[in-house]
PDB file of N, CA and C in Angstrom:
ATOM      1  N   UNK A   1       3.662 -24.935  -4.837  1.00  0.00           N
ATOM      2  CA  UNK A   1       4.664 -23.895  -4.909  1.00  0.00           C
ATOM      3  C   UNK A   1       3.940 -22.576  -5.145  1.00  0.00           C
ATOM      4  N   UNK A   2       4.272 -21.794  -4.664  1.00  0.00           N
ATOM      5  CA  UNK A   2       4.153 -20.269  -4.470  1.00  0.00           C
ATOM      6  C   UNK A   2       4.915 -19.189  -4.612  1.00  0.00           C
ATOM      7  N   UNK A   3       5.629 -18.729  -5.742  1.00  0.00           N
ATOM      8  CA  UNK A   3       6.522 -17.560  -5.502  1.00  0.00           C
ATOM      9  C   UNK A   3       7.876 -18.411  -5.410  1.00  0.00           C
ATOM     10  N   UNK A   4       9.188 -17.920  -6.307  1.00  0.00           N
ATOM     11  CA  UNK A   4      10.120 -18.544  -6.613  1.00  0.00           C
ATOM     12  C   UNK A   4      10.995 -17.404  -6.644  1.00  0.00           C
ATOM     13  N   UNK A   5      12.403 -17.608  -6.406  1.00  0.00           N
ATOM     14  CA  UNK A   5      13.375 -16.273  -6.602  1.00  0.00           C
ATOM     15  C   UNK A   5      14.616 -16.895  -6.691  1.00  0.00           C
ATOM     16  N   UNK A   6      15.752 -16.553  -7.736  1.00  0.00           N
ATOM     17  CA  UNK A   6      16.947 -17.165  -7.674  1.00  0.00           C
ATOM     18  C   UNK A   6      17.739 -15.917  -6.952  1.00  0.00           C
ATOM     19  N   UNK A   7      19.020 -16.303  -6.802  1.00  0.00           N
ATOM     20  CA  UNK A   7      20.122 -15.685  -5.936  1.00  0.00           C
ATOM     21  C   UNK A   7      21.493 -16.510  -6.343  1.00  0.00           C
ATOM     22  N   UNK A   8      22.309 -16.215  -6.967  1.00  0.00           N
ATOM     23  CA  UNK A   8      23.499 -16.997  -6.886  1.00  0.00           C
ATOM     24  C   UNK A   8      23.150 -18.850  -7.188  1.00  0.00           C
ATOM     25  N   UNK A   9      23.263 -19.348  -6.530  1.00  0.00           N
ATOM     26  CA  UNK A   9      22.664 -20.941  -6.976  1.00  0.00           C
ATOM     27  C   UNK A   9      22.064 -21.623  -6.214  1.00  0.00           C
ATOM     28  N   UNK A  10      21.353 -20.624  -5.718  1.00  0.00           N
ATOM     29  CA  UNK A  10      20.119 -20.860  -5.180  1.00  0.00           C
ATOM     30  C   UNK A  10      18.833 -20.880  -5.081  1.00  0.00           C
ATOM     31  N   UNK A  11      17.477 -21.211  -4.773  1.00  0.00           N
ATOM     32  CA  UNK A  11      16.519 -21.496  -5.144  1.00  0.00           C
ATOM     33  C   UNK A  11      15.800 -20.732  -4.015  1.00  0.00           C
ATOM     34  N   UNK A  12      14.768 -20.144  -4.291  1.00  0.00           N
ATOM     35  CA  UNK A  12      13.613 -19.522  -2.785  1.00  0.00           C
ATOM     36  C   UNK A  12      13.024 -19.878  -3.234  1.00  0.00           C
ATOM     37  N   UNK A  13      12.161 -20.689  -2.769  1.00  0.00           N
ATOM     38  CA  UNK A  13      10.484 -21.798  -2.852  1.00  0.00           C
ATOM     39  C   UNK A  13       9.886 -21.482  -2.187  1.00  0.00           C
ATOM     40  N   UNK A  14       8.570 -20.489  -2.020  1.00  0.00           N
ATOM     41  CA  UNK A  14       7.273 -20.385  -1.187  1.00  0.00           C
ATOM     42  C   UNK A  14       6.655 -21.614  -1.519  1.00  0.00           C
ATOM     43  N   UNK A  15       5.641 -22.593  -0.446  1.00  0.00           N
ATOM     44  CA  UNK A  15       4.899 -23.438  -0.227  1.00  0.00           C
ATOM     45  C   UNK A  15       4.077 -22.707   0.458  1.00  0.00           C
ATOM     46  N   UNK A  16       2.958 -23.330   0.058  1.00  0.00           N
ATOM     47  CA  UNK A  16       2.035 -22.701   0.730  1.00  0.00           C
ATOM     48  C   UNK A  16       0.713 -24.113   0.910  1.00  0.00           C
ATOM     49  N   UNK A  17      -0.488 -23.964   1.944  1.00  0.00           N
ATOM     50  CA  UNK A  17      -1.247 -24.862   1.970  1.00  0.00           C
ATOM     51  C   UNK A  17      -2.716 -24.952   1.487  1.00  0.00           C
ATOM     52  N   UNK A  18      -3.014 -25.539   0.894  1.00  0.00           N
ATOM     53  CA  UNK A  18      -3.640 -25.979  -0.257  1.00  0.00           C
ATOM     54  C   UNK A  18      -4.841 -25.356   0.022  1.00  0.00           C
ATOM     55  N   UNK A  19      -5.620 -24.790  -0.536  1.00  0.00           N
ATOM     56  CA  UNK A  19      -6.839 -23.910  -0.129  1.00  0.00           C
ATOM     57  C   UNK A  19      -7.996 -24.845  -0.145  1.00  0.00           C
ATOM     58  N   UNK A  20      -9.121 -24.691   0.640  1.00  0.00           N
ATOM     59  CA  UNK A  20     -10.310 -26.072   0.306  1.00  0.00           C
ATOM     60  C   UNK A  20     -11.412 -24.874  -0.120  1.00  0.00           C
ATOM     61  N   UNK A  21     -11.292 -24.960  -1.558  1.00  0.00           N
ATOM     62  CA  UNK A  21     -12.312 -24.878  -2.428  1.00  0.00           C
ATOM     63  C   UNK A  21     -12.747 -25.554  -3.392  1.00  0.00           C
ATOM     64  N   UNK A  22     -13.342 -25.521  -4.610  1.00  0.00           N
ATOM     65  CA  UNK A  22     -13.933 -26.260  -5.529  1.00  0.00           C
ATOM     66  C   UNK A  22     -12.937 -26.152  -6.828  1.00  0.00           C
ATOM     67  N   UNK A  23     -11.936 -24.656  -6.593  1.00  0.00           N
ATOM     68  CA  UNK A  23     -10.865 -24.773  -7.533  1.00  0.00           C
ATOM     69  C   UNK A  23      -9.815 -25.416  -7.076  1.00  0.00           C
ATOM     70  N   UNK A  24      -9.581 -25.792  -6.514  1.00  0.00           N
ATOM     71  CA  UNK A  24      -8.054 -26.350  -5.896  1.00  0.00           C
ATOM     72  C   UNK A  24      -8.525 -27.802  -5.346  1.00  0.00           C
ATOM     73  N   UNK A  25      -9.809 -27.891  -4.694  1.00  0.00           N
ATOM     74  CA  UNK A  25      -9.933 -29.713  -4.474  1.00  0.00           C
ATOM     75  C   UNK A  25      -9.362 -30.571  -5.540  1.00  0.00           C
ATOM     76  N   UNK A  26      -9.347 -31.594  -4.972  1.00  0.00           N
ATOM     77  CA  UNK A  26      -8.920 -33.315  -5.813  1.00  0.00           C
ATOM     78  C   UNK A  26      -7.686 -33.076  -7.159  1.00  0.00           C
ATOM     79  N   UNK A  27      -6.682 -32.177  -6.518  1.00  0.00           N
ATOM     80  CA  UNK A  27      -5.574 -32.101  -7.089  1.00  0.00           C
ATOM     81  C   UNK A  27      -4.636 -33.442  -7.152  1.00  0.00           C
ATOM     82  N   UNK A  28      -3.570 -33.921  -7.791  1.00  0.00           N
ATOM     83  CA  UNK A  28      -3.066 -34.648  -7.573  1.00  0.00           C
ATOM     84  C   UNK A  28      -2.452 -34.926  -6.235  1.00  0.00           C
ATOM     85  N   UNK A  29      -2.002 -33.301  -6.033  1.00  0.00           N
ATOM     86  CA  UNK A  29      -0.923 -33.119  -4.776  1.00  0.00           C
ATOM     87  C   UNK A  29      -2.025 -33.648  -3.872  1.00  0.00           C
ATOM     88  N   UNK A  30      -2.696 -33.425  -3.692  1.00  0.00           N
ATOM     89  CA  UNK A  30      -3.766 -33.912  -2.345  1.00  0.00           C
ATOM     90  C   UNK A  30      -3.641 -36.108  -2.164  1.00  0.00           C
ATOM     91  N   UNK A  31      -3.473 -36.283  -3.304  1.00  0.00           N
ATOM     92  CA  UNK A  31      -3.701 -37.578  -3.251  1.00  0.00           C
ATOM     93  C   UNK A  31      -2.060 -38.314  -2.541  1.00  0.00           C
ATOM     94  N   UNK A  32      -1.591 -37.636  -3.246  1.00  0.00           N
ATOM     95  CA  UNK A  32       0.462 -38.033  -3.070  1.00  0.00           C
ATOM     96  C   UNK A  32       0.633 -37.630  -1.336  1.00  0.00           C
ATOM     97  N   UNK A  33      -0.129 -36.275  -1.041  1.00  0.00           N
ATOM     98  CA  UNK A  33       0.338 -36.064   0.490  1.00  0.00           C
ATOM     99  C   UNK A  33      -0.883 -37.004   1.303  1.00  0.00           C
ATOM    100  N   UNK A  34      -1.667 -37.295   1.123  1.00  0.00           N
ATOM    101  CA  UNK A  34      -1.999 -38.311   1.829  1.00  0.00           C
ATOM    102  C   UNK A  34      -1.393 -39.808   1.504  1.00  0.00           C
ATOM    103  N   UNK A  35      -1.082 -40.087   0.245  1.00  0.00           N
ATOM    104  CA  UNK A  35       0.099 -41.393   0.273  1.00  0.00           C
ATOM    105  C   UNK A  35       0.911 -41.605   1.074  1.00  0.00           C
ATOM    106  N   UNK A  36       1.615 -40.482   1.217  1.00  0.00           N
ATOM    107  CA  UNK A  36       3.119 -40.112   1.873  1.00  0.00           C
ATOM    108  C   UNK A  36       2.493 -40.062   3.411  1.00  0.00           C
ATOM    109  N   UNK A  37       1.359 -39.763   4.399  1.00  0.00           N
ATOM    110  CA  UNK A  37       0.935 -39.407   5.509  1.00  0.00           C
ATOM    111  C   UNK A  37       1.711 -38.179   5.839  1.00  0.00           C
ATOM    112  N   UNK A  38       1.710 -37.046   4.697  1.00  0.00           N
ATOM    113  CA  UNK A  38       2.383 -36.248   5.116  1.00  0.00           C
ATOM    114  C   UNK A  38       1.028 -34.480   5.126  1.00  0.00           C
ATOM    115  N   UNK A  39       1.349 -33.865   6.037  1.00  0.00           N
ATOM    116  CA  UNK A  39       0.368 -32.862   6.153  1.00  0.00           C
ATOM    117  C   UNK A  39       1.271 -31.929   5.075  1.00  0.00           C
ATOM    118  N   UNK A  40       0.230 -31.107   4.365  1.00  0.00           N
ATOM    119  CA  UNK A  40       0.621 -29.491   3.686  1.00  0.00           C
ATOM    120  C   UNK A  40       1.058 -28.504   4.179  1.00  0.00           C
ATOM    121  N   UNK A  41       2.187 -28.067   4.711  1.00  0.00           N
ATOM    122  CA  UNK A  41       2.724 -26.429   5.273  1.00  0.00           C
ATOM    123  C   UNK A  41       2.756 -25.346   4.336  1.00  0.00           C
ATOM    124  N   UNK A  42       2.701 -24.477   5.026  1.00  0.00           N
ATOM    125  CA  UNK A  42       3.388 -22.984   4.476  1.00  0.00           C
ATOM    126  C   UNK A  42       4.482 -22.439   5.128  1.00  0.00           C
ATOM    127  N   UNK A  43       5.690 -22.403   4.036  1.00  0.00           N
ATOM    128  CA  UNK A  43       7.014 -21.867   4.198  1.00  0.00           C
ATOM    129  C   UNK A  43       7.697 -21.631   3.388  1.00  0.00           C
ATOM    130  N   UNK A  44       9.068 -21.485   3.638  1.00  0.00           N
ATOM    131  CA  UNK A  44      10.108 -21.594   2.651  1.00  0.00           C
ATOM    132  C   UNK A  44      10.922 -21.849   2.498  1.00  0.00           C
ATOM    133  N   UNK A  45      11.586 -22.519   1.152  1.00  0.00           N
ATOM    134  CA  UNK A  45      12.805 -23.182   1.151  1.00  0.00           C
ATOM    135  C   UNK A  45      13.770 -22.811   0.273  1.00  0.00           C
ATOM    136  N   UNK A  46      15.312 -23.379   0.928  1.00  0.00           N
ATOM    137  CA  UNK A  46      16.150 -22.293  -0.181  1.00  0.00           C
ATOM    138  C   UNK A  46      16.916 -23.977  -0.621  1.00  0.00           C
ATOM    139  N   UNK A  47      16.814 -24.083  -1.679  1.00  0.00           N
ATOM    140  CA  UNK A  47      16.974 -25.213  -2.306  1.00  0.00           C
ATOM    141  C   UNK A  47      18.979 -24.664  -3.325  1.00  0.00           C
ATOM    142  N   UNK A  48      19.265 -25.998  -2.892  1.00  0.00           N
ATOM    143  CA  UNK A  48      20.875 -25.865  -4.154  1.00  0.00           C
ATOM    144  C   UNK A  48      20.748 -26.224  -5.599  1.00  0.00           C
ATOM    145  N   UNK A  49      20.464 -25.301  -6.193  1.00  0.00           N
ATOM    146  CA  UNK A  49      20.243 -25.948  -7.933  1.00  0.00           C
ATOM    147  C   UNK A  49      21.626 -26.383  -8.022  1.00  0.00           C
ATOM    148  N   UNK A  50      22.996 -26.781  -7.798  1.00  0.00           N
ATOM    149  CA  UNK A  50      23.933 -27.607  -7.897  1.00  0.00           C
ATOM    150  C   UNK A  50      23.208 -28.824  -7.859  1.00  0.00           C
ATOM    151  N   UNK A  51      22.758 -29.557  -6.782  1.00  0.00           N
ATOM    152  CA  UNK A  51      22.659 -30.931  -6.146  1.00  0.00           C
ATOM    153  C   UNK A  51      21.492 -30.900  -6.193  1.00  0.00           C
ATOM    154  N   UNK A  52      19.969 -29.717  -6.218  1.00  0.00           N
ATOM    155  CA  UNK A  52      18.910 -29.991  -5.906  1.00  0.00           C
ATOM    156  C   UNK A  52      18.209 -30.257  -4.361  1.00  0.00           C
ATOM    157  N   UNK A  53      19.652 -30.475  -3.629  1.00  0.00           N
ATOM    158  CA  UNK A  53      18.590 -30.569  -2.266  1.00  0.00           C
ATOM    159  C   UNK A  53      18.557 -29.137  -1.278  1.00  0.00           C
ATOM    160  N   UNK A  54      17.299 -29.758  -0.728  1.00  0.00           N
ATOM    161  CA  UNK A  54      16.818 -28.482   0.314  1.00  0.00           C
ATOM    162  C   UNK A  54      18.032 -28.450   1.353  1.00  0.00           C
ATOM    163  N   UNK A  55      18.675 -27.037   1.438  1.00  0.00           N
ATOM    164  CA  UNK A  55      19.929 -26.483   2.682  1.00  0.00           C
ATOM    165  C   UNK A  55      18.696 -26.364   3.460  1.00  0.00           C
ATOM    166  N   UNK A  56      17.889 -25.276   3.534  1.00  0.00           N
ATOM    167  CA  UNK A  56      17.228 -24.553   4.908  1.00  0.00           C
ATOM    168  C   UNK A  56      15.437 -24.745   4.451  1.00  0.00           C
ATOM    169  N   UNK A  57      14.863 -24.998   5.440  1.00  0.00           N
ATOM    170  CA  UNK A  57      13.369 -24.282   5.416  1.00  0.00           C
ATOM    171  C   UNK A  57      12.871 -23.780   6.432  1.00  0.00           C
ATOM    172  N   UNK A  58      11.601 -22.641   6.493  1.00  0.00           N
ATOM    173  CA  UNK A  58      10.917 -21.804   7.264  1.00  0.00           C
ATOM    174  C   UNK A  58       9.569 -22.410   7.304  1.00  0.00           C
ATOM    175  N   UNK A  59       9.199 -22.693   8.286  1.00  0.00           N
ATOM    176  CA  UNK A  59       7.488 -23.594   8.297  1.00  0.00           C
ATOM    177  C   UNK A  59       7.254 -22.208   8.975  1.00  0.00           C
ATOM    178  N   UNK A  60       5.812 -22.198   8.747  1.00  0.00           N
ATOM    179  CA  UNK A  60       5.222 -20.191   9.213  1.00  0.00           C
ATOM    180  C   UNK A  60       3.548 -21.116   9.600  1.00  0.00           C
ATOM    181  N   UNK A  61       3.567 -21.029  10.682  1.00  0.00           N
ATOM    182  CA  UNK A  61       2.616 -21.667  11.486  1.00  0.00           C
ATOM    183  C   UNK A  61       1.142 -20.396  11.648  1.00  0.00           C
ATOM    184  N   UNK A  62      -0.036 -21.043  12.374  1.00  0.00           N
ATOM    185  CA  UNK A  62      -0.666 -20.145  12.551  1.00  0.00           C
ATOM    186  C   UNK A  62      -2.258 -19.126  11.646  1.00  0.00           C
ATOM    187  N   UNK A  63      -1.362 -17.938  11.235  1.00  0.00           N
ATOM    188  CA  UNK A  63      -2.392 -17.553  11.131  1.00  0.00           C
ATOM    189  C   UNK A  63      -2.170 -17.310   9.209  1.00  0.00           C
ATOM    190  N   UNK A  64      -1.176 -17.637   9.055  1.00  0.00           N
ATOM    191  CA  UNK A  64      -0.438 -17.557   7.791  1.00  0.00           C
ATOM    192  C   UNK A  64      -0.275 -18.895   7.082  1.00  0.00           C
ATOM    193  N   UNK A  65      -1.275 -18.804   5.943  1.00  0.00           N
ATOM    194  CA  UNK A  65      -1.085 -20.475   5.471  1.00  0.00           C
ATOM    195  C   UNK A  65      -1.174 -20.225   3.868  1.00  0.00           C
ATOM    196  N   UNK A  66      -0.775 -18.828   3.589  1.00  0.00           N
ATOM    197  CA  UNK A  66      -0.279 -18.834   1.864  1.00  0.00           C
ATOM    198  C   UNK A  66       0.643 -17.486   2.392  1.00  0.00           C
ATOM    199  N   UNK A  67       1.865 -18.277   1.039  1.00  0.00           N
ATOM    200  CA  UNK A  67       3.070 -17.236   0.408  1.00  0.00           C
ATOM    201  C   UNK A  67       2.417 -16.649  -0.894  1.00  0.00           C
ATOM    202  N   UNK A  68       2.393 -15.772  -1.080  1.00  0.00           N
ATOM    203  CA  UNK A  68       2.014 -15.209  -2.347  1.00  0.00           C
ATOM    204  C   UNK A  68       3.245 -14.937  -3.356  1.00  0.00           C
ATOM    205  N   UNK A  69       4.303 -14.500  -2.756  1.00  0.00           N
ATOM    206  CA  UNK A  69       5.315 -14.187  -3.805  1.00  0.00           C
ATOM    207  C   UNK A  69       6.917 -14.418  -2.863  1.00  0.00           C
ATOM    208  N   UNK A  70       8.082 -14.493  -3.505  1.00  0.00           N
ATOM    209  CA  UNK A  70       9.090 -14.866  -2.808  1.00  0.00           C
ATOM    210  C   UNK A  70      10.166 -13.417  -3.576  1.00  0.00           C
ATOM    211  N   UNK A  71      10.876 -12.923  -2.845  1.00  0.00           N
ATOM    212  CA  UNK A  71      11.378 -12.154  -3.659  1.00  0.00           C
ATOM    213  C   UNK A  71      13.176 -12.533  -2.778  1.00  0.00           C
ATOM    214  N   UNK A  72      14.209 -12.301  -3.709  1.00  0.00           N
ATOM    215  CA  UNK A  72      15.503 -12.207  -3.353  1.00  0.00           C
ATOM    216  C   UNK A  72      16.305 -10.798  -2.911  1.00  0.00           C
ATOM    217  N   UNK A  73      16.746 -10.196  -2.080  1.00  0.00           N
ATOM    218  CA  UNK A  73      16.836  -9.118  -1.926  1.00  0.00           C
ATOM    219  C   UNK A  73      18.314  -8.652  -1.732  1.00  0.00           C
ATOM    220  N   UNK A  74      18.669  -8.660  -3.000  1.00  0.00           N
ATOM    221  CA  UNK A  74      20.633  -8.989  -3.215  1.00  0.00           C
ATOM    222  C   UNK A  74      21.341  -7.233  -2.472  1.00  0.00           C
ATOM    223  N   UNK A  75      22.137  -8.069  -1.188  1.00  0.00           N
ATOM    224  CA  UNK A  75      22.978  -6.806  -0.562  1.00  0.00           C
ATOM    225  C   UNK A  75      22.696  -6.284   0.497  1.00  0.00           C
ATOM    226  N   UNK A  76      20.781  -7.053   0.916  1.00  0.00           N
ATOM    227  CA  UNK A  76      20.160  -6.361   2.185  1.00  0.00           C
ATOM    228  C   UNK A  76      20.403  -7.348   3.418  1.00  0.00           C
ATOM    229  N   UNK A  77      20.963  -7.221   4.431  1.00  0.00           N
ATOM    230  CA  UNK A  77      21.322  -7.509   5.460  1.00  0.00           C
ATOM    231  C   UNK A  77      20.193  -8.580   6.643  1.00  0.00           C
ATOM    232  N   UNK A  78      19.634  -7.281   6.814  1.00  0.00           N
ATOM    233  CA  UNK A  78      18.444  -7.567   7.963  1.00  0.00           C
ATOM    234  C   UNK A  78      17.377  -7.216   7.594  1.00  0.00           C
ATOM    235  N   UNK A  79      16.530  -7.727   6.716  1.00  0.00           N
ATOM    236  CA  UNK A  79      15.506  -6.995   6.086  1.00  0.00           C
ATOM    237  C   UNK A  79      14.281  -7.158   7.289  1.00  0.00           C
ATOM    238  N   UNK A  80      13.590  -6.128   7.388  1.00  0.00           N
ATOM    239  CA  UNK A  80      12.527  -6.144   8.324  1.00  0.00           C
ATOM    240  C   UNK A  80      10.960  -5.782   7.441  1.00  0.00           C
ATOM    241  N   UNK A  81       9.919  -6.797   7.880  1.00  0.00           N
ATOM    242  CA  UNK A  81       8.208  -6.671   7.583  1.00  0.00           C
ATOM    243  C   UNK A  81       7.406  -5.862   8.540  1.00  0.00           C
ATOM    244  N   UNK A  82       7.160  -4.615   7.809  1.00  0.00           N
ATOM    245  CA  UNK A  82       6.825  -3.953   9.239  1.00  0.00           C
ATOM    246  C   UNK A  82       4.974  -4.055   8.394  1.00  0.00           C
ATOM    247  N   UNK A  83       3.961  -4.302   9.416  1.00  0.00           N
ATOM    248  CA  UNK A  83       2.590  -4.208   9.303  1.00  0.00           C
ATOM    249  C   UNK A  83       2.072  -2.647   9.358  1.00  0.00           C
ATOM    250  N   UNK A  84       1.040  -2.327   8.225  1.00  0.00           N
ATOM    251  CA  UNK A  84       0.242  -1.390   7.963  1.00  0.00           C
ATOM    252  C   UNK A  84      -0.155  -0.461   9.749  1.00  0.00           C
ATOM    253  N   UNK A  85      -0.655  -1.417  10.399  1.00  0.00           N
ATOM    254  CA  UNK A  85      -1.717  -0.858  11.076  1.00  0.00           C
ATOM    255  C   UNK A  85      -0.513  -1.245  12.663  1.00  0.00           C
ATOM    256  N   UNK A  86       0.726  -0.878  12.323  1.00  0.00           N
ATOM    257  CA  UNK A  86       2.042  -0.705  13.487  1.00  0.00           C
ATOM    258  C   UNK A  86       2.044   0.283  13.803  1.00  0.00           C
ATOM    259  N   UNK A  87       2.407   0.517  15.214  1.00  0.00           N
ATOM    260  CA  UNK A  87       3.113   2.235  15.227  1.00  0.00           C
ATOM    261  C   UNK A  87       4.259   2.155  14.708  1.00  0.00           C
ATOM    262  N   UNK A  88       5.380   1.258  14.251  1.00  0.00           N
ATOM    263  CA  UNK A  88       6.354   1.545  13.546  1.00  0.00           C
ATOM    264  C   UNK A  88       6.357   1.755  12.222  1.00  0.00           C
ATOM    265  N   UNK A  89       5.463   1.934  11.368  1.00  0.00           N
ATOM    266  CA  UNK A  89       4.693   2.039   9.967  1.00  0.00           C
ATOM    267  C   UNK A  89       5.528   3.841   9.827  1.00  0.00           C
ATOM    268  N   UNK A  90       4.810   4.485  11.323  1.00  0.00           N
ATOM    269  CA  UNK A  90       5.451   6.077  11.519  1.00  0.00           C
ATOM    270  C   UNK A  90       6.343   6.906  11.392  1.00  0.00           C
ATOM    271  N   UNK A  91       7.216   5.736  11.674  1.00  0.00           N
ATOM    272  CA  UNK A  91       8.374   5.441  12.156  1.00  0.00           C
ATOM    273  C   UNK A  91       9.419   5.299  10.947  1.00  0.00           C
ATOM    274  N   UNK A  92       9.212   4.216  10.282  1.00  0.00           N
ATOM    275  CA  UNK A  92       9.582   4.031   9.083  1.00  0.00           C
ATOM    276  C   UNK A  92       9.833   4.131   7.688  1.00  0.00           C
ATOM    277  N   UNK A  93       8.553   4.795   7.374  1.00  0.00           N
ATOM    278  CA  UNK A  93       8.203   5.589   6.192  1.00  0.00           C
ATOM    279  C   UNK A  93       9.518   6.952   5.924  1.00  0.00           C
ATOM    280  N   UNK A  94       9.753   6.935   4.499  1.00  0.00           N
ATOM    281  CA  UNK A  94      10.660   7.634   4.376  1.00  0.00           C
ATOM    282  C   UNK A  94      10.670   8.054   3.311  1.00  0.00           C
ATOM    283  N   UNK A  95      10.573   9.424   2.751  1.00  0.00           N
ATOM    284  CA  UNK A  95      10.527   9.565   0.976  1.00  0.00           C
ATOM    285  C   UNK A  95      11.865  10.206   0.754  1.00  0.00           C
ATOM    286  N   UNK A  96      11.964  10.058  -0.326  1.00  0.00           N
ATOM    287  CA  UNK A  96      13.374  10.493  -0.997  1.00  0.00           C
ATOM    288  C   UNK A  96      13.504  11.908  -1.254  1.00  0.00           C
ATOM    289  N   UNK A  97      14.536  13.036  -1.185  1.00  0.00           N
ATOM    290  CA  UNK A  97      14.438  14.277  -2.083  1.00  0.00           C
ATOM    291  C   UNK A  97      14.334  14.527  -3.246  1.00  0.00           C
ATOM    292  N   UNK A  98      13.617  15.138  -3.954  1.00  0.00           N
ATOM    293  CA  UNK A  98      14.119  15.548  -5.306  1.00  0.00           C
ATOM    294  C   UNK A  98      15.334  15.966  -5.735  1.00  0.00           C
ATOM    295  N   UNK A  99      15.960  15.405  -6.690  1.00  0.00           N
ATOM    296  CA  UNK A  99      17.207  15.726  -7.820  1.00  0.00           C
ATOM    297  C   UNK A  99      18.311  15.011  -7.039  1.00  0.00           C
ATOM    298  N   UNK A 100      19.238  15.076  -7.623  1.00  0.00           N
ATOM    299  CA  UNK A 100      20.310  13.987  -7.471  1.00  0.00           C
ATOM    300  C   UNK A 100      21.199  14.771  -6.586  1.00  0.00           C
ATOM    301  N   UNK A 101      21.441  14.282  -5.656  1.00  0.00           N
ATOM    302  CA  UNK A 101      22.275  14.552  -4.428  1.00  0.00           C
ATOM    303  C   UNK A 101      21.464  15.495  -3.335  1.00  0.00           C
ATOM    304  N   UNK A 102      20.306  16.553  -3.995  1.00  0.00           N
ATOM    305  CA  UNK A 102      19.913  17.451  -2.925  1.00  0.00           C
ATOM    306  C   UNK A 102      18.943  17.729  -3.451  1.00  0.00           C
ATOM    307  N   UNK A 103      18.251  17.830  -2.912  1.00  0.00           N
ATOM    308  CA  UNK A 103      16.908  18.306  -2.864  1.00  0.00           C
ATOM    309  C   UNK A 103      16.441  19.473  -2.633  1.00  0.00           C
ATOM    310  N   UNK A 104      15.544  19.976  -2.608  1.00  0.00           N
ATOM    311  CA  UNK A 104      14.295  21.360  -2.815  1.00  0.00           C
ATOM    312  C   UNK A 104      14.924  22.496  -1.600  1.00  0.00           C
ATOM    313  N   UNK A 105      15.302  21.988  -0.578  1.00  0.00           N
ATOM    314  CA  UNK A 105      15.935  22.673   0.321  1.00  0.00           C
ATOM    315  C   UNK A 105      17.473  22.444   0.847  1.00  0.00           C
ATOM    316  N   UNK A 106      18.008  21.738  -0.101  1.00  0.00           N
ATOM    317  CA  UNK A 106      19.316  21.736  -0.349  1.00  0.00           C
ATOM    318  C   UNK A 106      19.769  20.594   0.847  1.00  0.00           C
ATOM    319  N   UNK A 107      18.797  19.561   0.795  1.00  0.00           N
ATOM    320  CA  UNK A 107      19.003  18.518   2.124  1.00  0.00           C
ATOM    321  C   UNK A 107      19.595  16.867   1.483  1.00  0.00           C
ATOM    322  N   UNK A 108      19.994  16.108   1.451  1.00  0.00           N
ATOM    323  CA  UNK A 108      20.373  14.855   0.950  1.00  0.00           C
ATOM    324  C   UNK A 108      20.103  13.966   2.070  1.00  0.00           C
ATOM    325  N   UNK A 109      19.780  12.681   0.745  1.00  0.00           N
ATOM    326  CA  UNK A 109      19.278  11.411   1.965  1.00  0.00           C
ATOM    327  C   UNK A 109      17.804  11.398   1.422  1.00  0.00           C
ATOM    328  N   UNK A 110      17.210  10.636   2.673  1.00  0.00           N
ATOM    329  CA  UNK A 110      15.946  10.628   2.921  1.00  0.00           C
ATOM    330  C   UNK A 110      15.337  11.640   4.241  1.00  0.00           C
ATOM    331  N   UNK A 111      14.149  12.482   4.221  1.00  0.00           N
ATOM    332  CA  UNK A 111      13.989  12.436   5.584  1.00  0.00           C
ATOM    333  C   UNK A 111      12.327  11.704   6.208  1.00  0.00           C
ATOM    334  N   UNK A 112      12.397  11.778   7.228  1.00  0.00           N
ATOM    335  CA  UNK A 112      11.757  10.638   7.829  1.00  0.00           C
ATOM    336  C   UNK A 112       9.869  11.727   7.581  1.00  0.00           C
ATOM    337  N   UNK A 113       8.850  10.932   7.630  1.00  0.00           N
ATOM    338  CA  UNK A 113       7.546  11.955   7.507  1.00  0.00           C
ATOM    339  C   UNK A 113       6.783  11.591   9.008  1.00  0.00           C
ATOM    340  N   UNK A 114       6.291  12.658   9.529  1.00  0.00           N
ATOM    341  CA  UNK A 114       5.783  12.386  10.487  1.00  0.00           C
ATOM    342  C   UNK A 114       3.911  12.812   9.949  1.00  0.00           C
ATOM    343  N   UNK A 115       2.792  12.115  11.391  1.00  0.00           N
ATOM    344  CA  UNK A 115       1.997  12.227  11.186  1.00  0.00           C
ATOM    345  C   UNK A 115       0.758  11.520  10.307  1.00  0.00           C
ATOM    346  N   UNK A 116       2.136  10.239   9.440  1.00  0.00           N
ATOM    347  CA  UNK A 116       1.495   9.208   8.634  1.00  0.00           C
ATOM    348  C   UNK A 116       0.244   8.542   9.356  1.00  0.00           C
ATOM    349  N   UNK A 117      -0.793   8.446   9.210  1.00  0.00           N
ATOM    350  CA  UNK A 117      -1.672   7.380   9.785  1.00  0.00           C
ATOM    351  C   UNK A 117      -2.072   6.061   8.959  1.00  0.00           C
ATOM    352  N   UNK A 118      -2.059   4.259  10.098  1.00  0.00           N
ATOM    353  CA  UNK A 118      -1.598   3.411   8.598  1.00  0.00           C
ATOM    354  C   UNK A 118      -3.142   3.376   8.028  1.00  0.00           C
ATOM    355  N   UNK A 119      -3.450   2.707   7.423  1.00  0.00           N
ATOM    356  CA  UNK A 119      -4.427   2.423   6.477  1.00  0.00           C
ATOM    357  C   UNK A 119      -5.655   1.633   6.492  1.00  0.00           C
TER     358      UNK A 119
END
């Protein structure tokens, strides 16, 4: 397990796959998933703390084989991961005005910054 988040009565479980080093070898879990003939993924699951069982999971194939953290994001719709080194990084970035309702030039909202380069 990797990163945990509740929501209502629900559970977010990052899994992630087992790293081969000298800290993480000859864990128990290593012995049980080869019992089981079952391989290690990285994903996530949204588990029912009512009943305990898994509703949904996300297996994340590839180039991605640790969750670091799971977060719940109460009210957000369509949340989007945009990458550092995107042209939509440009695009996206947005700072807030100063003071409550308006800002320095009497503008409200956010406005968008151009010229960002990512990192």
């Amino acid at each position: 397990m990797r990163g945990f988040a509740f929501h209502g009565n629900f559970a977010f479980v990052g899994i992630s796959q087992p790293r081969h080093n000298l800290t993480f070898s000859g864990l128990p879990l290593d012995e049980k998933l080869q019992q089981k003939n079952v391989e290690p993924r990285c994903g996530l699951l949204v588990i029912d703390l009512r009943s305990g069982d898994i509703l949904h999971s996300l297996r994340m194939e590839g180039a991605v084989l640790e969750l670091y953290d799971v977060v719940a994001l109460s009210g957000v719709r369509l949340p989007m991961a945009i990458g550092f080194k995107s042209d939509e990084i440009r695009r996206m970035v947005s700072k807030r005005k100063r003071g409550r309702g308006q800002g320095a030039e009497g503008k409200t909202g956010t406005e968008k910054l151009s010229g960002l380069r990512p990192v």
